[in-house]
Protein backbone atom coordinates (compact mmCIF):
# COMPACT_ATOMS: atom_id res chain seq x y z
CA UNK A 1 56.71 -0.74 -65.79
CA UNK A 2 53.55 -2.63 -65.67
CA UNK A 3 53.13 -6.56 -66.91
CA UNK A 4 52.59 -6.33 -70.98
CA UNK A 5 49.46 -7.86 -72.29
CA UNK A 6 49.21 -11.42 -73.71
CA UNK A 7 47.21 -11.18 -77.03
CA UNK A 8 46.98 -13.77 -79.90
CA UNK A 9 45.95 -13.80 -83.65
CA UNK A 10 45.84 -16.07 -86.32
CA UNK A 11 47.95 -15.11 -89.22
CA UNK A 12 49.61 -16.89 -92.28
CA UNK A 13 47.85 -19.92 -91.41
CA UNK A 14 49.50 -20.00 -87.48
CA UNK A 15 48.93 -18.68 -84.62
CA UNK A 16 50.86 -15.89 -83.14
CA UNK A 17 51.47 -14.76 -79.53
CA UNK A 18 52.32 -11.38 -78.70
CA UNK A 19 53.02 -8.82 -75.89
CA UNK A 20 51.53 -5.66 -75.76
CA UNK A 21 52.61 -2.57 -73.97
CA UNK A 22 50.23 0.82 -73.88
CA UNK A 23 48.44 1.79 -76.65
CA UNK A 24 49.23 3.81 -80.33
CA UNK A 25 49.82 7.26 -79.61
CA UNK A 26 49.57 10.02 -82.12
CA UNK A 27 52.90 11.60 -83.61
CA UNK A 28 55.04 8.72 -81.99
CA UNK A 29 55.82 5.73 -83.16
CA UNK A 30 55.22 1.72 -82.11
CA UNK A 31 58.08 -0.14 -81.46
CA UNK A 32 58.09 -3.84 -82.88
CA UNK A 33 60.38 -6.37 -81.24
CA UNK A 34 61.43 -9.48 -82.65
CA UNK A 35 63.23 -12.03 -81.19
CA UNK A 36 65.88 -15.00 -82.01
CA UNK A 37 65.87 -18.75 -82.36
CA UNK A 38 65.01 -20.38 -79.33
CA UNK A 39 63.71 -17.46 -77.73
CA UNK A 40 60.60 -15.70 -76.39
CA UNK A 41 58.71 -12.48 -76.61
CA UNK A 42 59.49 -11.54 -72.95
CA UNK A 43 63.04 -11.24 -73.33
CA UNK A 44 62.93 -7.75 -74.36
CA UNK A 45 61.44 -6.59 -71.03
CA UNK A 46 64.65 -5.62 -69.95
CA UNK A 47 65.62 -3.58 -72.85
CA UNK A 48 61.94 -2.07 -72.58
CA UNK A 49 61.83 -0.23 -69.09
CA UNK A 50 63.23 2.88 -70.12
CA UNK A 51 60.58 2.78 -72.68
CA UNK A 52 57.36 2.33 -69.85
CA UNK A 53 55.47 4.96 -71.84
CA UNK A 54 55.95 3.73 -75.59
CA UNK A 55 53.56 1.75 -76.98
CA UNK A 56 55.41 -1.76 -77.95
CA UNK A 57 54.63 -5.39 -79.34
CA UNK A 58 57.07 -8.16 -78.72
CA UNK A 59 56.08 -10.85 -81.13
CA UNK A 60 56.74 -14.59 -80.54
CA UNK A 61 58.05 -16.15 -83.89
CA UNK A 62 56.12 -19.25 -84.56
CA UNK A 63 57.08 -22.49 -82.50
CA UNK A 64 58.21 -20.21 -79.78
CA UNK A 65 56.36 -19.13 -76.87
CA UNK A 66 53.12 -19.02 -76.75
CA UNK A 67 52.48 -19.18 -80.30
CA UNK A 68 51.37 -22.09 -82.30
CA UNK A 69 54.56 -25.07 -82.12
CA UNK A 70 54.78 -25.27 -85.83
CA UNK A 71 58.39 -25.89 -87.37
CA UNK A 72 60.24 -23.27 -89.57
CA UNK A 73 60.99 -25.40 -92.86
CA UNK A 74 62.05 -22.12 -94.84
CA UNK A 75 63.36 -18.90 -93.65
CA UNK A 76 60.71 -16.86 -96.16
CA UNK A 77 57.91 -17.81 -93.70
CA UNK A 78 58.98 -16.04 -90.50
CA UNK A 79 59.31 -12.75 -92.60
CA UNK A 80 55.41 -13.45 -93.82
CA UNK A 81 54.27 -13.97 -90.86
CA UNK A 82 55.53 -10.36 -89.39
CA UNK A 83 54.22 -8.98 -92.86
CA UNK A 84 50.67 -10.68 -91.98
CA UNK A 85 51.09 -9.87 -88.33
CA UNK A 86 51.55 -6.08 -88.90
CA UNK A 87 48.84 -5.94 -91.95
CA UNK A 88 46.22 -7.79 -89.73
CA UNK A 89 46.29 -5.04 -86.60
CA UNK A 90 47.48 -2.40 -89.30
CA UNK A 91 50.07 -1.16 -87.41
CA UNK A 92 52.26 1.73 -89.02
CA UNK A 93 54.91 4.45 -87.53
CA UNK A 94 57.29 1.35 -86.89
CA UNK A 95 60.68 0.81 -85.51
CA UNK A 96 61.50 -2.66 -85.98
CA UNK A 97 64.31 -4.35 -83.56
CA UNK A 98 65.16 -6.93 -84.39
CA UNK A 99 68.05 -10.06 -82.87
CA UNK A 100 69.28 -12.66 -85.05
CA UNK A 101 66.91 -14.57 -87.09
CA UNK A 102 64.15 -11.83 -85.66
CA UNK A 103 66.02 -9.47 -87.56
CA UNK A 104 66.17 -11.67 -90.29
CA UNK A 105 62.25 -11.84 -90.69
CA UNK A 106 62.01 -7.86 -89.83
CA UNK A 107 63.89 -7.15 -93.25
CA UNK A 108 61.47 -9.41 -95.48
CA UNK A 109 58.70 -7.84 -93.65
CA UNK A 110 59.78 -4.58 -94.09
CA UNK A 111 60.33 -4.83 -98.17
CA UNK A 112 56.50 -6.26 -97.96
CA UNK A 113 54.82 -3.14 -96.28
CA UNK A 114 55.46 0.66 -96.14
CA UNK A 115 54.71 0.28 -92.33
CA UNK A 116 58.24 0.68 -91.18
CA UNK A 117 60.20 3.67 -90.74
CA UNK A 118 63.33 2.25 -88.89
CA UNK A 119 65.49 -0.67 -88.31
CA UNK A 120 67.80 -1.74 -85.69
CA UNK A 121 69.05 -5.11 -86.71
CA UNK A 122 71.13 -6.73 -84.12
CA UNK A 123 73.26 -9.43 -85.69
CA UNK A 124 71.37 -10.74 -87.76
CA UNK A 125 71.57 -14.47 -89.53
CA UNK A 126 72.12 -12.81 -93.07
CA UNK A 127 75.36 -14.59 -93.77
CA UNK A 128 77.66 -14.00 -97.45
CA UNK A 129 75.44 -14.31 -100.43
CA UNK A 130 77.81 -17.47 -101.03
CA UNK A 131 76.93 -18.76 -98.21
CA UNK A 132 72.93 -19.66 -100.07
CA UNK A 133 74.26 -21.86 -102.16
CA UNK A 134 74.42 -24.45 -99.97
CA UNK A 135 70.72 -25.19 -98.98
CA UNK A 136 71.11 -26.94 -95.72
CA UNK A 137 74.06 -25.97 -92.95
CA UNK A 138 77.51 -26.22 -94.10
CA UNK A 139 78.06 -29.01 -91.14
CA UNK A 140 78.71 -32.33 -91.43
CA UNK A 141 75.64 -34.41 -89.58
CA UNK A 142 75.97 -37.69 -89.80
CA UNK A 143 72.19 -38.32 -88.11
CA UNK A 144 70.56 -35.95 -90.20
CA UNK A 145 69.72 -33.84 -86.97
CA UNK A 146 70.67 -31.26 -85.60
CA UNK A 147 72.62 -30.78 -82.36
CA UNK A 148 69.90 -28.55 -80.83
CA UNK A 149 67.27 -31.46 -81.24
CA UNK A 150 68.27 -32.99 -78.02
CA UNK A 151 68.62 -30.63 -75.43
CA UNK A 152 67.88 -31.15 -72.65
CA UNK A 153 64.12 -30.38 -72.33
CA UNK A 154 62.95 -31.28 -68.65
CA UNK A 155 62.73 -29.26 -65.36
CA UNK A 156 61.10 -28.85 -62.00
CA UNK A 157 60.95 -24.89 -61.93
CA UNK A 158 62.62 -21.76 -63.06
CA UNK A 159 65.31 -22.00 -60.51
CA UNK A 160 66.06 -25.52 -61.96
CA UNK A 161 66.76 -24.12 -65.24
CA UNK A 162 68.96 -21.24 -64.18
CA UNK A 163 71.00 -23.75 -62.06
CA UNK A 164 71.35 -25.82 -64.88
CA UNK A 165 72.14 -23.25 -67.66
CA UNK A 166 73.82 -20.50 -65.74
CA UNK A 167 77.82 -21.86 -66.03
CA UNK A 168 77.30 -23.41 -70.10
CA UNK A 169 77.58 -21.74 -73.01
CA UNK A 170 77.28 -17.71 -73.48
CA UNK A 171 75.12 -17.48 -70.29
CA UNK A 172 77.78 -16.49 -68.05
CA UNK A 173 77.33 -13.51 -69.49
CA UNK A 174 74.00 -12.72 -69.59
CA UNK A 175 72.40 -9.52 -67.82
CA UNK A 176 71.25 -11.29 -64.68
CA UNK A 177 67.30 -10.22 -65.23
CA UNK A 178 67.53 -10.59 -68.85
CA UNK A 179 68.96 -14.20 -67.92
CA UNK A 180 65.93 -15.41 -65.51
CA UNK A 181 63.43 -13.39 -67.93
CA UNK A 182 64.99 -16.16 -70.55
CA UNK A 183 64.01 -18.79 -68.21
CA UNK A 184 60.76 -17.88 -66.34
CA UNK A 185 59.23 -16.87 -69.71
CA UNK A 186 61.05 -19.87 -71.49
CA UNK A 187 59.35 -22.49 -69.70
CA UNK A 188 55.64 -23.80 -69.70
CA UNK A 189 53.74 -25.89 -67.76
CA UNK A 190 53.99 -30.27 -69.28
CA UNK A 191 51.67 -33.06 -68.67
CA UNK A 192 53.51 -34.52 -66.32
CA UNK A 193 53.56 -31.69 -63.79
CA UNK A 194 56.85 -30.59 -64.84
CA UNK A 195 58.00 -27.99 -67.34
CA UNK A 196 59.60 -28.00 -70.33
CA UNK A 197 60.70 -25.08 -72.89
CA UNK A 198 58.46 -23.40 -74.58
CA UNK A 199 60.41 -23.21 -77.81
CA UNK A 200 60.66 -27.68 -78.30
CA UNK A 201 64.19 -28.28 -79.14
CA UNK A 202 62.90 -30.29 -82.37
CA UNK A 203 61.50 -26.76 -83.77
CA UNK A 204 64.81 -25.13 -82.54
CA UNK A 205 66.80 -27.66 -84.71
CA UNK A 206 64.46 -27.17 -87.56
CA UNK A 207 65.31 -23.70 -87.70
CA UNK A 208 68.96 -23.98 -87.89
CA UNK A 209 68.61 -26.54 -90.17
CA UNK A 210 66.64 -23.99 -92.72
CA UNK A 211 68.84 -21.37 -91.72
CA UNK A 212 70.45 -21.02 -95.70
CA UNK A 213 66.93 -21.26 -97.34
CA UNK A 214 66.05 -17.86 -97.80
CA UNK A 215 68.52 -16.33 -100.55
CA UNK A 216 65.78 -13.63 -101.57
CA UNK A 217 66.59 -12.00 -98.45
CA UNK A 218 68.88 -9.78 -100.48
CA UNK A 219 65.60 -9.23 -102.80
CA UNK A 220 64.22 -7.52 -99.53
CA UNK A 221 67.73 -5.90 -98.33
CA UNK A 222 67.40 -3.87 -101.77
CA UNK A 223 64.06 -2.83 -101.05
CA UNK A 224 64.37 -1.44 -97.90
CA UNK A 225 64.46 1.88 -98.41
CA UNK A 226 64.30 3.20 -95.01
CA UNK A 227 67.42 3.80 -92.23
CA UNK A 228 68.55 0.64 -91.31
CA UNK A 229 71.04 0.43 -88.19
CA UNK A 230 73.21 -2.63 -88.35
CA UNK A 231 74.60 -3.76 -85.64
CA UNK A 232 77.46 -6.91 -85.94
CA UNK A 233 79.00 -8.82 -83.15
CA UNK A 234 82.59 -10.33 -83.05
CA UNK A 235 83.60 -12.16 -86.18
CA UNK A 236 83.72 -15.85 -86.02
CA UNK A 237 86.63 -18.30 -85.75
CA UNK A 238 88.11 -19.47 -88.85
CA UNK A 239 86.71 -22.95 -88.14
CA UNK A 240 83.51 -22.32 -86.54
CA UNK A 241 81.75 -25.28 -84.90
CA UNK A 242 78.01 -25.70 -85.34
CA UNK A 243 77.48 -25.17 -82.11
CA UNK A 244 78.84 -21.82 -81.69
CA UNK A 245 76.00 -18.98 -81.43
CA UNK A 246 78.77 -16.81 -79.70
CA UNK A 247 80.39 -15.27 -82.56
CA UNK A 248 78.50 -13.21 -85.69
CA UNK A 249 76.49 -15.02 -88.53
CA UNK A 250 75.61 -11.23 -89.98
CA UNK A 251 77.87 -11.05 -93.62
CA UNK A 252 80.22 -7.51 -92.93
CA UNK A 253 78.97 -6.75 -96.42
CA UNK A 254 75.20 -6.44 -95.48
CA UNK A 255 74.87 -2.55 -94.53
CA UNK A 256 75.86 -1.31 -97.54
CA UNK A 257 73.55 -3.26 -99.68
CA UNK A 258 70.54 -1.57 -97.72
CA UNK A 259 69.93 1.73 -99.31
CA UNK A 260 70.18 3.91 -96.18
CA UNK A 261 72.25 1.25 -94.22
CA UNK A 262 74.88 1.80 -92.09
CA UNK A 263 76.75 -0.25 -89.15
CA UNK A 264 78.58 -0.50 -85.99
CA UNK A 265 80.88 -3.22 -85.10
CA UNK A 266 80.97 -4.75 -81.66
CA UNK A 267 83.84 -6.88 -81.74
CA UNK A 268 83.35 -7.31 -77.62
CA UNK A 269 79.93 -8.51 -77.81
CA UNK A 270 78.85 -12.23 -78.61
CA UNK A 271 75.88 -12.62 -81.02
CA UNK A 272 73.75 -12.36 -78.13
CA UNK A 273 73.64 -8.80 -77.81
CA UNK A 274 70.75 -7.78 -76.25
CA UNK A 275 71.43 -10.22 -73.46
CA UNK A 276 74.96 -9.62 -72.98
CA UNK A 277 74.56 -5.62 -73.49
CA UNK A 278 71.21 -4.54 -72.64
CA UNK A 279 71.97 -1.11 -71.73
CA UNK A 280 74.11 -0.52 -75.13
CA UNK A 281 70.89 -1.78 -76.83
CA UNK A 282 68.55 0.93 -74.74
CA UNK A 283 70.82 3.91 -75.87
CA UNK A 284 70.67 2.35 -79.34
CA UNK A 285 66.73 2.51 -78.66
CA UNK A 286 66.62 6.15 -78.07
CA UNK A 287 68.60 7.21 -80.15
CA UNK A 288 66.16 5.36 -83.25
CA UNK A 289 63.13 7.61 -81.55
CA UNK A 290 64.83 10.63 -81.49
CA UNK A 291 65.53 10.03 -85.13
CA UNK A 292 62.22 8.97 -86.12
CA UNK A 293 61.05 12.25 -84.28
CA UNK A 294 63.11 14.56 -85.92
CA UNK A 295 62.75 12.95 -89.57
CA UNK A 296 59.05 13.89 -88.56
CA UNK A 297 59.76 17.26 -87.79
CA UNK A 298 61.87 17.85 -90.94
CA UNK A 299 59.33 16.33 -92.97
């Protein structure tokens, strides 16, 4: 599968990076790819090779990647800015993926255009309506800041970072490619001759901390009138620390408040599910296309 294009636009008052793969193609449909906190538009080139001949855009959330560093103060804004992004190169014919707060954004986009067929949300950060009523994280931080805000943000290379990162946290069970995709695409170039990541960990923190902003979500959820594949992760701990991204923010309620929702439970994934199980994702993939191709058909 060949490199995808780099391509920027300014939308919503930021700048967005993107990857593009091939071109529109008539009587198929585009498949749009967003991705989580802390993460980059390239880490959906493993779960894209089977796909070589479909025309794709991975999209790079603002403050991550190549797109403009600007922090996420409320969740509504990610969700505008795919709505812009998709109104601006009028795409239409879409199948939305979406991971975590990507999917997040993918539903408020899709109640704010009729240019989505599908969706494939993987875990996403739509917790218990309760759960809004608290506007900031349910975590005690005596500092004000979030834990993410001081990672640590300063290597020599790629390798350095997988050395570092491979034995902590969730890693260990990354894909191996999807794991140095993370990291070769994670990192860009600092002043100093170094690298750091390209997602700051002060805009990382910032989205966590507006992670319970966006109650209208369920606004959207209702609108969404088109098949919408949930896809939820094993259920958290009973006292879940704030650091834990392992286990699944996505409310079990959710799919049924979509009109045409439905879900599968993964109890032996992590939230990270299209690093942990790429292939379960691809098969997930194709099976959205054939859907799309036969709802065409029937139509």
């Amino acid at each position: 599968m060949s490199d995808p294009r780099l391509r920027k636009i300014h939308v919503n008052g930021v700048e967005l990076a993107y990857f593009e793969r091939n071109q529109p193609q008539p009587g198929e449909p585009t498949l749009l790819l967003v991705h989580a906190t802390g993460f980059h538009g390239r880490i959906w080139d493993r779960v894209l090779e089977p796909f070589g001949d479909c025309h794709s855009i991975a999209l790079e959330q603002r403050g991550h990647g190549r797109s403009e560093k600007r922090k996420i103060e409320h969740w509504q804004v990610v969700g505008e800015d795919v709505a812009a992004f998709v109104e601006a190169l009028e795409l239409s014919n879409l199948i939305g993926i979406g991971h975590s707060m990507g999917a997040h954004a993918l539903v408020d986009a899709a109640a704010a255009t009729g240019a989505f067929a599908r969706l494939l949300l993987l875990d996403p950060t739509i917790p218990d309506p309760e759960a809004f009523t608290n506007p900031t994280l349910a975590f005690d931080l005596p500092d004000g800041m979030h834990p993410a805000a001081r990672r640590y943000n300063a290597f020599t290379s790629v390798d350095d970072m997988m050395e570092r990162l491979a034995p902590k946290s969730a890693f260990p069970l990354y894909d191996p490619q999807t794991f140095r995709d993370y990291c070769e695409h994670g990192l860009v170039a600092s002043a100093n001759g170094g690298m750091t990541l390209a997602c700051p960990p002060e805009i990382e923190a910032s989205v966590y901390m507006a992670s319970r902003s966006n109650v209208a979500i369920f606004d959207s959820v209702a609108k969404v009138d088109v098949p919408v594949l949930v896809v939820r992760a094993k259920a958290p701990e009973a006292e879940r620390g704030i650091m834990d991204f392992a286990s699944s923010p996505t409310w079990p309620g959710l799919a049924a408040r979509f009109p045409q929702g439905r879900e599968l439970h993964w109890p032996h994934v992590t939230h990270f599910i299209p690093m942990q199980a790429p292939d379960a994702v691809i098969e997930l993939m194709a099976q959205e296309i054939e859907a799309w191709r036969r709802d065409r058909t029937d139509a």
